[in-house]
Protein backbone atom coordinates (compact mmCIF):
# COMPACT_ATOMS: atom_id res chain seq x y z
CA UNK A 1 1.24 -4.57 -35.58
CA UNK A 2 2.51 -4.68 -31.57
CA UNK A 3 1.89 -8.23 -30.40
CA UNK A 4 0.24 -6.70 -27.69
CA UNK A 5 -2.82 -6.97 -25.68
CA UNK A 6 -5.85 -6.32 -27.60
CA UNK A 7 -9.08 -3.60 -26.84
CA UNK A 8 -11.68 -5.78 -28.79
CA UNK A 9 -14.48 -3.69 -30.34
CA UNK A 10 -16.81 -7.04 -29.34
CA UNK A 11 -17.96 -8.54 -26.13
CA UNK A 12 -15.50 -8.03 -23.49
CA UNK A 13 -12.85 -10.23 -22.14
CA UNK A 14 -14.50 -11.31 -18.89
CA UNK A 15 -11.84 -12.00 -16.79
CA UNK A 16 -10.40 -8.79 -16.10
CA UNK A 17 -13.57 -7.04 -16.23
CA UNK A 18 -16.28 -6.82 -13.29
CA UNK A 19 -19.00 -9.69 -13.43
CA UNK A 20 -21.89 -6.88 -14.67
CA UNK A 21 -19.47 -5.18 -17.29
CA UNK A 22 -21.03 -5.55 -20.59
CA UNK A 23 -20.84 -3.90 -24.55
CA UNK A 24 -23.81 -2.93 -26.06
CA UNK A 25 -25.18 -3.40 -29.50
CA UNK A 26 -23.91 0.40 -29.93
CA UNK A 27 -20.68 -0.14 -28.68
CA UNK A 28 -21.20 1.32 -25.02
CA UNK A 29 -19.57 -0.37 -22.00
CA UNK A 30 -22.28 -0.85 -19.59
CA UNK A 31 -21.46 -1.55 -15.57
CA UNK A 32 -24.48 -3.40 -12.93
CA UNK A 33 -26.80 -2.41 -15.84
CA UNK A 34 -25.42 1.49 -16.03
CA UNK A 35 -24.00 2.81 -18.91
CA UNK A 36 -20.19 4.24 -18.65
CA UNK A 37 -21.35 7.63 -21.02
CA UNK A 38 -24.22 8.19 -18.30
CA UNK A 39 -21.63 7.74 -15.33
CA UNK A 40 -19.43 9.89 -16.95
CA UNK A 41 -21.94 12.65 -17.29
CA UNK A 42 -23.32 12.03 -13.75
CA UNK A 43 -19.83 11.74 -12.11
CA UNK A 44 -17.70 13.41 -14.28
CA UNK A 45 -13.84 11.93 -15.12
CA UNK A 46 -12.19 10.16 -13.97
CA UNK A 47 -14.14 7.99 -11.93
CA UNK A 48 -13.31 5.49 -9.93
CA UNK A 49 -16.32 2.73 -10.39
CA UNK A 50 -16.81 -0.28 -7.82
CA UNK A 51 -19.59 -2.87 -9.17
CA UNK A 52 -20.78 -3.95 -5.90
CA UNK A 53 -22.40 -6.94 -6.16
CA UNK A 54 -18.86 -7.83 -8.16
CA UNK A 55 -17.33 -7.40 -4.84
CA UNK A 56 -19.77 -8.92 -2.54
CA UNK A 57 -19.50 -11.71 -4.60
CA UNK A 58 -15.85 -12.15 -4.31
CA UNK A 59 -15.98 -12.13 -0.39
CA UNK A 60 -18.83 -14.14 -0.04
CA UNK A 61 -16.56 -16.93 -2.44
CA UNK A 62 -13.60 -16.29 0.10
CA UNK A 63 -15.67 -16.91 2.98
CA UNK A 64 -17.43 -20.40 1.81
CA UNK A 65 -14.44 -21.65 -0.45
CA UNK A 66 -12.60 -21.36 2.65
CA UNK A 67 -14.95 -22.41 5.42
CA UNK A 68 -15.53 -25.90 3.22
CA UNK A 69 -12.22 -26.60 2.51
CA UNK A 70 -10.32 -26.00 5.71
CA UNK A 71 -14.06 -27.56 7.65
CA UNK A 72 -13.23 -30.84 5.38
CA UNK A 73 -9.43 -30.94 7.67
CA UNK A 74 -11.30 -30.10 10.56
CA UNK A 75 -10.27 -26.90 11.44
CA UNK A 76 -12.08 -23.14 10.80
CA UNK A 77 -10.29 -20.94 8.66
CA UNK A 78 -11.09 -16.41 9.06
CA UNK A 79 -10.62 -14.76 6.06
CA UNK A 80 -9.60 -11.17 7.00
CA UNK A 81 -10.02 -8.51 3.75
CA UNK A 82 -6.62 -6.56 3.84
CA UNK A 83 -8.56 -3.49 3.82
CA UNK A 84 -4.53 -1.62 2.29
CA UNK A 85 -5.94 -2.34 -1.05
CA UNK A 86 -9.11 0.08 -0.79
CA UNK A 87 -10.98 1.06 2.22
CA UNK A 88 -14.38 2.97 2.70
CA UNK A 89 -16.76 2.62 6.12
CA UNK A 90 -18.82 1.47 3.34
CA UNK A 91 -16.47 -1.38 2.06
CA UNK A 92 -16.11 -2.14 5.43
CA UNK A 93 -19.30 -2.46 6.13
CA UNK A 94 -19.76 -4.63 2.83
CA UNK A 95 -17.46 -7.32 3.43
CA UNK A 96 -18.22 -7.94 7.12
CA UNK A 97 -21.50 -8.65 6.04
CA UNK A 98 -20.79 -11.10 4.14
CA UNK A 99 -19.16 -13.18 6.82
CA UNK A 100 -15.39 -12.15 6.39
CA UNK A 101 -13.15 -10.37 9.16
CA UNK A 102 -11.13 -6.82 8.85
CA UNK A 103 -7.04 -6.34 8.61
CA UNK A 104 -6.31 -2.82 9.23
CA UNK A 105 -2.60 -1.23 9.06
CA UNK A 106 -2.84 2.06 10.75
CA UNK A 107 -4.87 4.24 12.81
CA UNK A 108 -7.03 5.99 10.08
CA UNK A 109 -7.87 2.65 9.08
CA UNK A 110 -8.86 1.14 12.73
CA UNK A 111 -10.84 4.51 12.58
CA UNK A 112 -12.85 3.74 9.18
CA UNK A 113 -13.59 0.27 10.63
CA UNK A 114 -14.52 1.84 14.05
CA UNK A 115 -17.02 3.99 11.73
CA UNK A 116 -18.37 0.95 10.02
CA UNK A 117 -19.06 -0.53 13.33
CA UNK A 118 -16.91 -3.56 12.64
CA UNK A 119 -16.90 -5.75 15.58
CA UNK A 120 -13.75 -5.61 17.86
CA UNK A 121 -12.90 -8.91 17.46
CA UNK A 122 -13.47 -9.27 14.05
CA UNK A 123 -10.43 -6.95 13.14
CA UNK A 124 -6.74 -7.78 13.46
CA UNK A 125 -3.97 -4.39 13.58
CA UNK A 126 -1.33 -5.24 11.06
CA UNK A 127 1.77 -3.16 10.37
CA UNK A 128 5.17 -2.47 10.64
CA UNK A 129 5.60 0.31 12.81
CA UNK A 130 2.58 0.98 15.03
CA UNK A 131 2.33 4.07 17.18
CA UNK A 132 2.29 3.81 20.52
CA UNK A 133 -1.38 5.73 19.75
CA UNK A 134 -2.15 3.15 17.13
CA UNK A 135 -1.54 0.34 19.66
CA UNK A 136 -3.54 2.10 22.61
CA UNK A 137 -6.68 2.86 20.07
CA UNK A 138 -6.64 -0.81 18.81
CA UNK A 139 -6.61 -2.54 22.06
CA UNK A 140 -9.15 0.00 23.72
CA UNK A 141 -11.50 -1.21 20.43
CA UNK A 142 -10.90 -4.73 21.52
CA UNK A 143 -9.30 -5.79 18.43
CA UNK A 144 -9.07 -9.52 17.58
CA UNK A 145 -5.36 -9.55 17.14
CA UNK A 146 -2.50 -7.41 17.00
CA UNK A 147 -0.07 -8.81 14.50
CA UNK A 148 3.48 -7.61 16.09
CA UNK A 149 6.65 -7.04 13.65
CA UNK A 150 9.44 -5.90 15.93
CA UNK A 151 11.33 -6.24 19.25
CA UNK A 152 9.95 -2.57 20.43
CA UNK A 153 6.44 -3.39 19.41
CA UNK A 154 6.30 -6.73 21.87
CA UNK A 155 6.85 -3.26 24.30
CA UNK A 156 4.49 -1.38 23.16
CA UNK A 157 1.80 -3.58 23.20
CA UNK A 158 2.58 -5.16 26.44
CA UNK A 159 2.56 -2.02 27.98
CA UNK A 160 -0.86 -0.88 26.70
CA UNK A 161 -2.00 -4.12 27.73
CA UNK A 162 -1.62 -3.56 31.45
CA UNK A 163 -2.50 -0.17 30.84
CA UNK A 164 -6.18 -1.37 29.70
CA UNK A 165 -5.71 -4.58 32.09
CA UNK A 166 -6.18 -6.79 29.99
CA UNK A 167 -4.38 -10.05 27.95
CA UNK A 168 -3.89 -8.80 24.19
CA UNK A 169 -3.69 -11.21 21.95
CA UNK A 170 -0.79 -10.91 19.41
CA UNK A 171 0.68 -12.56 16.41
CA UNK A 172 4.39 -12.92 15.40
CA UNK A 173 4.96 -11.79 11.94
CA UNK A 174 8.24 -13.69 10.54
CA UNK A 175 10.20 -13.70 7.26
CA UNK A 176 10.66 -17.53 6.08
CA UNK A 177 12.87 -16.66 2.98
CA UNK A 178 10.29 -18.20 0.78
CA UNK A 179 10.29 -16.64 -2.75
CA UNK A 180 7.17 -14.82 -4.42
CA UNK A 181 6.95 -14.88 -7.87
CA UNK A 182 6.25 -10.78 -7.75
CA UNK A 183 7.90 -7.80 -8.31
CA UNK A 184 10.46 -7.38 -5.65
CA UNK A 185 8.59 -4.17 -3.98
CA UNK A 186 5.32 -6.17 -3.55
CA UNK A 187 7.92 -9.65 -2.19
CA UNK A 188 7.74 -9.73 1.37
CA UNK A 189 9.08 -12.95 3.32
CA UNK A 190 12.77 -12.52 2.05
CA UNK A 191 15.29 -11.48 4.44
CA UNK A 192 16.52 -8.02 3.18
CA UNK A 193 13.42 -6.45 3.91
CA UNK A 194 11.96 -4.25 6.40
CA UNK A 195 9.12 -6.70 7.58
CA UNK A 196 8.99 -9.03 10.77
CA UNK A 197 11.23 -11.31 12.87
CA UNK A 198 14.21 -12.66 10.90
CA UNK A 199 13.78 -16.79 10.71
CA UNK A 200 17.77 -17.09 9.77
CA UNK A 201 19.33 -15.36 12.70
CA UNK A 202 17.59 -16.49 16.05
CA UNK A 203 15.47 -13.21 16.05
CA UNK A 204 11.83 -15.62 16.25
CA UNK A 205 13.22 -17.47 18.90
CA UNK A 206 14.04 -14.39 21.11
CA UNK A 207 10.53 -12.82 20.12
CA UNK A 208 8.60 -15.82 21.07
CA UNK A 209 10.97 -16.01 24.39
CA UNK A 210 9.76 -12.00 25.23
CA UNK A 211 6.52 -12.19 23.98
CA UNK A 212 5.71 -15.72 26.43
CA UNK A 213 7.28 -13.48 29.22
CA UNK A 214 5.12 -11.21 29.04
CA UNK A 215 1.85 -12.31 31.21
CA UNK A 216 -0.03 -9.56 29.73
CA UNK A 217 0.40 -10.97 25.95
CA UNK A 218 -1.19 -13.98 24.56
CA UNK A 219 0.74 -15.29 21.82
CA UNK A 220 -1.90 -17.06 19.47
CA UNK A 221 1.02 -18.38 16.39
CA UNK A 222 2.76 -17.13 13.99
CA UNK A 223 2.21 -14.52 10.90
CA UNK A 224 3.70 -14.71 7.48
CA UNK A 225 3.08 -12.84 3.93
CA UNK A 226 5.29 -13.61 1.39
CA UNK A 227 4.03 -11.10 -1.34
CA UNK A 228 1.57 -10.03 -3.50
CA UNK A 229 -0.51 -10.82 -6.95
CA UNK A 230 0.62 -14.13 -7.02
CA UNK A 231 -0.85 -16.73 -8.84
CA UNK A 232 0.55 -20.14 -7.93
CA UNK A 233 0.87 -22.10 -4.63
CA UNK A 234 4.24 -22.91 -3.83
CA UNK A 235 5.25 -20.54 -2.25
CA UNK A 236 2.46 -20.69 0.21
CA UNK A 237 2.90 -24.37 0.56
CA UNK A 238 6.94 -23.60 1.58
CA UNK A 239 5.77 -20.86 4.19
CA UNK A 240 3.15 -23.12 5.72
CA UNK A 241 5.76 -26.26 6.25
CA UNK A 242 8.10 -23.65 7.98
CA UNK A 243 5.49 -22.17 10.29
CA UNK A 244 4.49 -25.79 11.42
CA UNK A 245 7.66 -26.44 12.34
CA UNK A 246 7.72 -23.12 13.68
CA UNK A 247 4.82 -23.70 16.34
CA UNK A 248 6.49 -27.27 16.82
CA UNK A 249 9.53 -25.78 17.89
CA UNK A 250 7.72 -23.31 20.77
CA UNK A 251 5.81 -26.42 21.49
CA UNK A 252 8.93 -28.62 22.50
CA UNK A 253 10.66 -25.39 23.77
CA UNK A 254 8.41 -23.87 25.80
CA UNK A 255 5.45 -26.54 26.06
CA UNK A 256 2.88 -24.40 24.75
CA UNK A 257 0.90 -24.97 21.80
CA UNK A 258 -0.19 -22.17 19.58
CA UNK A 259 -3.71 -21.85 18.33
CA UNK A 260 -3.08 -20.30 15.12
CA UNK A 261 -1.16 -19.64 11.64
CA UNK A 262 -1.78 -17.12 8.91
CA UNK A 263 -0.62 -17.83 5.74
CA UNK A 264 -1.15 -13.46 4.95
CA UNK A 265 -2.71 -12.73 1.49
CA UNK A 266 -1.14 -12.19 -1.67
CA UNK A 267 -3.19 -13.59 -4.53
CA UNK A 268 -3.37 -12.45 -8.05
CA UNK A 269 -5.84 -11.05 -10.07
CA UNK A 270 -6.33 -10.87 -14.21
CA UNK A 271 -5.09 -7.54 -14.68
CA UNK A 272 -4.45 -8.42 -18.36
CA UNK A 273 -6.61 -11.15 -20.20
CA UNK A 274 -3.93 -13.66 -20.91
CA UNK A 275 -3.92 -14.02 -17.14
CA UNK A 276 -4.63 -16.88 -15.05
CA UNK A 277 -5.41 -16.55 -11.53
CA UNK A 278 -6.89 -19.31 -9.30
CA UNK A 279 -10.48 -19.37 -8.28
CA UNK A 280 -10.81 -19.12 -3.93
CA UNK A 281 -11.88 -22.54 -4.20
CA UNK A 282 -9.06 -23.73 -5.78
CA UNK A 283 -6.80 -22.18 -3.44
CA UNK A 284 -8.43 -22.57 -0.75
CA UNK A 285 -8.70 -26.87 -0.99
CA UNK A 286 -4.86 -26.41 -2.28
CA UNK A 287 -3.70 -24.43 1.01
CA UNK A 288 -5.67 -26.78 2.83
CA UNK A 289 -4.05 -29.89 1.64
CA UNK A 290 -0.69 -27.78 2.24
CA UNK A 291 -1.02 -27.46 5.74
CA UNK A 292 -2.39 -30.90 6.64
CA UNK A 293 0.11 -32.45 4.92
CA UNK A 294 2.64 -29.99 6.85
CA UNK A 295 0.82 -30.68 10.05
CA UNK A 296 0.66 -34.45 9.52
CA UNK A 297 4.19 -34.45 8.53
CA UNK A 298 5.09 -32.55 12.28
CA UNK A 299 2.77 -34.45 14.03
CA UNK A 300 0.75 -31.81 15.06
CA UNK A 301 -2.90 -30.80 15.02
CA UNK A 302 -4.06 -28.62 12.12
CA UNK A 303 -4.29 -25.32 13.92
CA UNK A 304 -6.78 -22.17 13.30
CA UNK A 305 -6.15 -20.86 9.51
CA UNK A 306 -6.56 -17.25 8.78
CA UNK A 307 -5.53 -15.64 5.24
CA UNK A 308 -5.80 -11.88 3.91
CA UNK A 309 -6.83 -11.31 0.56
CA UNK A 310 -7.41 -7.68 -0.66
CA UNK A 311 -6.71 -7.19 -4.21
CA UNK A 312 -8.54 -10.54 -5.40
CA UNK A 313 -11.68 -8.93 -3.75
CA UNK A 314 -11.85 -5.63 -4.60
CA UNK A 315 -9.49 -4.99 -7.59
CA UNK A 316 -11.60 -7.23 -10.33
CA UNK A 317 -14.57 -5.34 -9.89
CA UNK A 318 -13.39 -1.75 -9.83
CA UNK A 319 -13.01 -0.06 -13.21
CA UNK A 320 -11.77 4.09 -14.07
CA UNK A 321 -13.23 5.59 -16.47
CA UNK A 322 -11.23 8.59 -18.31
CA UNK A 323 -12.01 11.38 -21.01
CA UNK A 324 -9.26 11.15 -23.67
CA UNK A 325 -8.24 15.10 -24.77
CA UNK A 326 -4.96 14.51 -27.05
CA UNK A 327 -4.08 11.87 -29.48
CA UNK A 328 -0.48 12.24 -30.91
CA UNK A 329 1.57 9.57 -33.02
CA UNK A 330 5.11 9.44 -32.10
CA UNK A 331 7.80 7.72 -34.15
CA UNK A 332 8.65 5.32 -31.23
CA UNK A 333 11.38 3.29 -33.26
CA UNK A 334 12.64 2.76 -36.73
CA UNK A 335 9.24 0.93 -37.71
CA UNK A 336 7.01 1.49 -35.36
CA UNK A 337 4.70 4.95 -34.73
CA UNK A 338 2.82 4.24 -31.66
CA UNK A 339 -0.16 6.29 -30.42
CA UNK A 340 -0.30 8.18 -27.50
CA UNK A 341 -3.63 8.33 -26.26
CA UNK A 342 -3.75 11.20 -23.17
CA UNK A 343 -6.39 11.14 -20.54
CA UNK A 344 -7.83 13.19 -18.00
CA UNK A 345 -6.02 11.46 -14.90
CA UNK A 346 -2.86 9.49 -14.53
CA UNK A 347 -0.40 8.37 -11.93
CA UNK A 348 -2.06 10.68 -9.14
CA UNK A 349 -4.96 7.91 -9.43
CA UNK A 350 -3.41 5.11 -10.39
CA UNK A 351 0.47 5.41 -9.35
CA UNK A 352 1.02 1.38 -10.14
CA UNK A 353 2.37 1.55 -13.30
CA UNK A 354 4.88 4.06 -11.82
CA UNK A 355 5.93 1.90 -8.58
CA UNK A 356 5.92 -1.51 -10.79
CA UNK A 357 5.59 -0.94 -13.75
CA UNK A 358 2.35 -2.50 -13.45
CA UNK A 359 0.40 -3.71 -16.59
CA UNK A 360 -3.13 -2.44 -17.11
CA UNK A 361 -5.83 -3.71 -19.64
CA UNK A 362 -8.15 -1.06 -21.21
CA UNK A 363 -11.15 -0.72 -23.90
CA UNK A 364 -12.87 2.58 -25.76
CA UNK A 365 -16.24 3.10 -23.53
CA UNK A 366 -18.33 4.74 -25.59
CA UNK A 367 -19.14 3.66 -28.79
CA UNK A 368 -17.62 0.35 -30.72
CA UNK A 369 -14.47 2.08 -32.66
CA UNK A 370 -12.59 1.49 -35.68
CA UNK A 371 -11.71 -2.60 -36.51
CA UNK A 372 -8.47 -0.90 -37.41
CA UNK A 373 -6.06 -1.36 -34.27
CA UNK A 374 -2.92 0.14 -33.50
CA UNK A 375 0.26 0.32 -30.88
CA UNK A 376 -1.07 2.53 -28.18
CA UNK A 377 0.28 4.10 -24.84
CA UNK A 378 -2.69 5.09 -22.88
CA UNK A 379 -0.79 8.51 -20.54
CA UNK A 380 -1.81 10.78 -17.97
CA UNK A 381 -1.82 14.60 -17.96
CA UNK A 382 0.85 14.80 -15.56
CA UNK A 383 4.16 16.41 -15.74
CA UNK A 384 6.28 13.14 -15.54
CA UNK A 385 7.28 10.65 -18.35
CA UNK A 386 6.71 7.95 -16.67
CA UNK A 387 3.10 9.00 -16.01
CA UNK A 388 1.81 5.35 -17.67
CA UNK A 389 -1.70 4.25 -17.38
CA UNK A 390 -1.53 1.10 -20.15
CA UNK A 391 1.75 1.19 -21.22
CA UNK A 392 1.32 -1.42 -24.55
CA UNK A 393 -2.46 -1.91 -25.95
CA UNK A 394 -3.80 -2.57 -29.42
CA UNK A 395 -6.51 0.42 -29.37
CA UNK A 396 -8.93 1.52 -32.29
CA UNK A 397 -7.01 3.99 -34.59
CA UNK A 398 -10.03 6.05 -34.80
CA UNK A 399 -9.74 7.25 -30.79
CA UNK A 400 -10.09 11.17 -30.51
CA UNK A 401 -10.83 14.03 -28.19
CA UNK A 402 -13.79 13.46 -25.93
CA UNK A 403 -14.02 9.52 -26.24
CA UNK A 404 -14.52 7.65 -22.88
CA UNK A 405 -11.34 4.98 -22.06
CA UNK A 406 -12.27 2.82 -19.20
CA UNK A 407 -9.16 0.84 -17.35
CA UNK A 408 -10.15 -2.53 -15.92
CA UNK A 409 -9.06 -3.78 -12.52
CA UNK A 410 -8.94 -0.62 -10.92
CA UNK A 411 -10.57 -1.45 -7.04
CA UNK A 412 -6.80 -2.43 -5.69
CA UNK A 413 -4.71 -0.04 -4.73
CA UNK A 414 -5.44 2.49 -7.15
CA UNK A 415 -7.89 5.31 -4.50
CA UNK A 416 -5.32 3.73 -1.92
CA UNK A 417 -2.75 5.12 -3.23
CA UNK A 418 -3.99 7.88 -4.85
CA UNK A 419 -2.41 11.52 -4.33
CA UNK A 420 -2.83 15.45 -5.70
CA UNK A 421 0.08 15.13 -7.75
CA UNK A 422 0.45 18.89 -9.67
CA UNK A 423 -2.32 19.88 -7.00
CA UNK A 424 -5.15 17.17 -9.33
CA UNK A 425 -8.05 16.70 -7.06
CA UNK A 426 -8.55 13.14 -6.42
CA UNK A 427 -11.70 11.05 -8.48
CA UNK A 428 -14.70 10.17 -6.82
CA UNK A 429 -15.52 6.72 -6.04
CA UNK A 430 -18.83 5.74 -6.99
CA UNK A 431 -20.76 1.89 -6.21
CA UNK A 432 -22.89 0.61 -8.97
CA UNK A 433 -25.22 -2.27 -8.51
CA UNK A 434 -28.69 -2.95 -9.84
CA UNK A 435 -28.86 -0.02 -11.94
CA UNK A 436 -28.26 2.28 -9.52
CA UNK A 437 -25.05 4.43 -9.22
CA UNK A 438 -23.97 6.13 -5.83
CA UNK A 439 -21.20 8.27 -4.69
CA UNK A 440 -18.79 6.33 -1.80
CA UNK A 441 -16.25 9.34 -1.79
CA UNK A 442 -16.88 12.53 -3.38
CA UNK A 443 -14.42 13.95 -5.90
CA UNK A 444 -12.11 16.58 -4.43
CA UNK A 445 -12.67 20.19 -5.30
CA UNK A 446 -10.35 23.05 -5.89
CA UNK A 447 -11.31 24.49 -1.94
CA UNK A 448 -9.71 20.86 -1.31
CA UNK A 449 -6.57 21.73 -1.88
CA UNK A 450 -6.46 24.79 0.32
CA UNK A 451 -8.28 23.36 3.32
CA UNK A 452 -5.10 22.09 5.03
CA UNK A 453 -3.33 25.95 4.25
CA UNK A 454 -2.94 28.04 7.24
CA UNK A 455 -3.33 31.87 6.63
């Protein structure tokens, strides 16, 4: 036997799994009081399912965690929801309403927040190479903040600014060299990197020299992510000294003092049960006794706070559920056969385990299954080998054609990054909540994949 996760035939491991999820007395996974056979045979497979009141929730624990803790220093801290990790109008629409403020990254998603009627000022234009469109759309919406990562975009903006006469307010994004405890494609503050103003060679100085130069750009502080799914706070606590010291330095330099610091987003999620991520109110009374500490330390007053967690809002409570059609055994070493259970999707809908060689936890949906475990790869249908969707799980030997297999911690990145690999039309996305199941995004048909064809 693989010491590897487990797929328990009992109740289910709670913290990878949305707050409604639930096993039967039969054996059935049940989501917001809907059981996975019924989606299935609503929605079809796969299915991309998003327990809304999991995710409402989660933003709604963002928003007061980090309105009490940062309120206790004196200061108001925004929580923006990184809307890279999944975005719908509907989503959108969602977490605004619970109190919390939109990051978008391009122009189709300033366009789905436009949709959702998200506020102007509640959004802030991230990215790290924004269109001179992009930049015209976002400040003729009246965005919040435009969070600017090179030398042409201080341009760019500038120049859209007086075109729209008015002052748009801008953020510098900068690369502190602080290390993330992440893979290195999901790291993001290091220097050899495509992201922001270089802290080691002068380049913040210069942008914070052109940006204050610029009467028709407001510089509000400075910007920094240092990576994603992370799980502790050091990292955070060495990017919020430097950023102090940071808006110290422009203070001295150029005796102006900047309203505001983002720390970025970043934090982790249970995508496997042995998992620990903190809760937002732990991290949100730990960053703020990081940067009043920092702050105290400069000398300076605690600034504005804004952070940007995604994945930690909607990745717990999405879950895919797939139809298993093949189970083969496959002599994987000397002494050990593992199963390999395929399903009805893959990396077109979830393309982490590809990119990362992410780690996914899984359990049979629809009915208990045999005590008996084994080694189990849980694959795709598509024609790659490294088309992964668990890549090591202890599953029920007895798994066969036609059982359900849903995959926990789906909501991150997983639509978002979804393609039509071998020409597979993508899932649908459907929100459950109070025993009621509706469709967010339709799944793509066959006429799909023709519509973009010219004749």
């Amino acid at each position: 036997m693989s010491s590897v996760p487990n797929a328990p035939t009992g109740p289910l491991e709670e913290i990878v799994w949305p707050r409604t999820a639930r096993r039967g007395d039969d054996g059935v996974i049940s989501i917001a009081g809907i059981a996975a056979t019924e989606l299935a045979d609503r929605f079809g497979t796969p299915a991309y399912v998003i327990d809304e009141d999991d995710v409402r929730r989660r933003a709604r624990a963002y928003r007061e965690a980090f309105s009490q803790a940062f309120g206790d220093i004196g200061t108001v801290a925004d929580v923006y929801y990184a809307g890279k990790a999944f975005l719908t109008s509907h989503i959108a629409r969602w977490v605004v309403e619970e109190g919390l403020r939109l990051d978008v990254c391009s122009g189709g998603e300033l366009a789905i927040a436009r949709k959702a009627e998200v506020p102007g000022e509640a959004i802030g234009m991230h990215g790290n190479n924004k269109s001179v469109e992009e930049i015209d759309a976002a400040l003729a919406y009246g965005v919040g903040r435009i969070v600017v990562d090179s030398f042409e975009e201080i341009e760019r903006v500038a120049a859209a600014a007086a075109k729209h006469d008015l002052r748009a307010p801008v953020m510098l994004r900068v690369k502190l060299g602080v290390e993330a405890h992440t893979h290195e494609f999901i790291a993001t503050a290091h220097e050899d990197q495509k992201f922001g103003f270089s802290l080691a060679d002068g380049q913040v100085a210069d942008a914070v020299g052109r940006v204050l130069a610029h009467p028709e750009l407001e510089l509000l502080g400075f910007h920094s992510h240092i990576g994603s799914q992370i799980f502790e706070s050091d990292g955070f606590e060495e990017a919020a000294t430097r950023l102090v010291a940071l808006q110290l330095d422009v203070a001295r330099t150029h005796g102006v003092e900047l309203p505001e610091l983002d720390l970025g987003g970043g934090f982790g999620i249970a995508y496997l049960p042995s998992d620990t991520p903190l809760e937002p109110a732990d991290m949100a009374q730990q960053l703020a006794r990081i940067v009043k500490t920092a702050c105290d330390d400069a000398g300076v007053a605690v600034p504005r706070v804004s952070i940007e967690p995604g994945r930690s809002i909607i990745g717990p409570g999405g879950v895919t559920l797939y139809r298993v059609g093949t189970v083969k055994p496959v002599q994987a070493t000397d002494d050990l056969v593992r199963s390999y259970v395929s399903v009805d999707g893959g990396m077109s809908d979830n393309a982490r385990p590809a990119l990362y060689a992410a780690d996914y936890h899984a359990a049979l949906a629809n009915r208990g299954g045999a005590d008996d475990l084994v080694p189990t790869r849980i694959v795709g249908k598509h024609c790659e080998s490294g088309d992964i969707v668990v890549r090591d799980i202890n599953f029920p030997a007895d798994v066969a054609d036609g059982d359900l297999v849903a995959v926990a911690a789906t909501g991150a990145y997983c639509r978002a990054l979804a393609s039509q690999y071998n020409h597979v039309p993508r899932p649908p996305v459907v929100a459950v909540k109070d025993g009621d199941a509706r469709v967010l995004l339709r799944r793509e048909t066959i006429d799909d994949l023709f519509a973009l064809e010219e004749e």
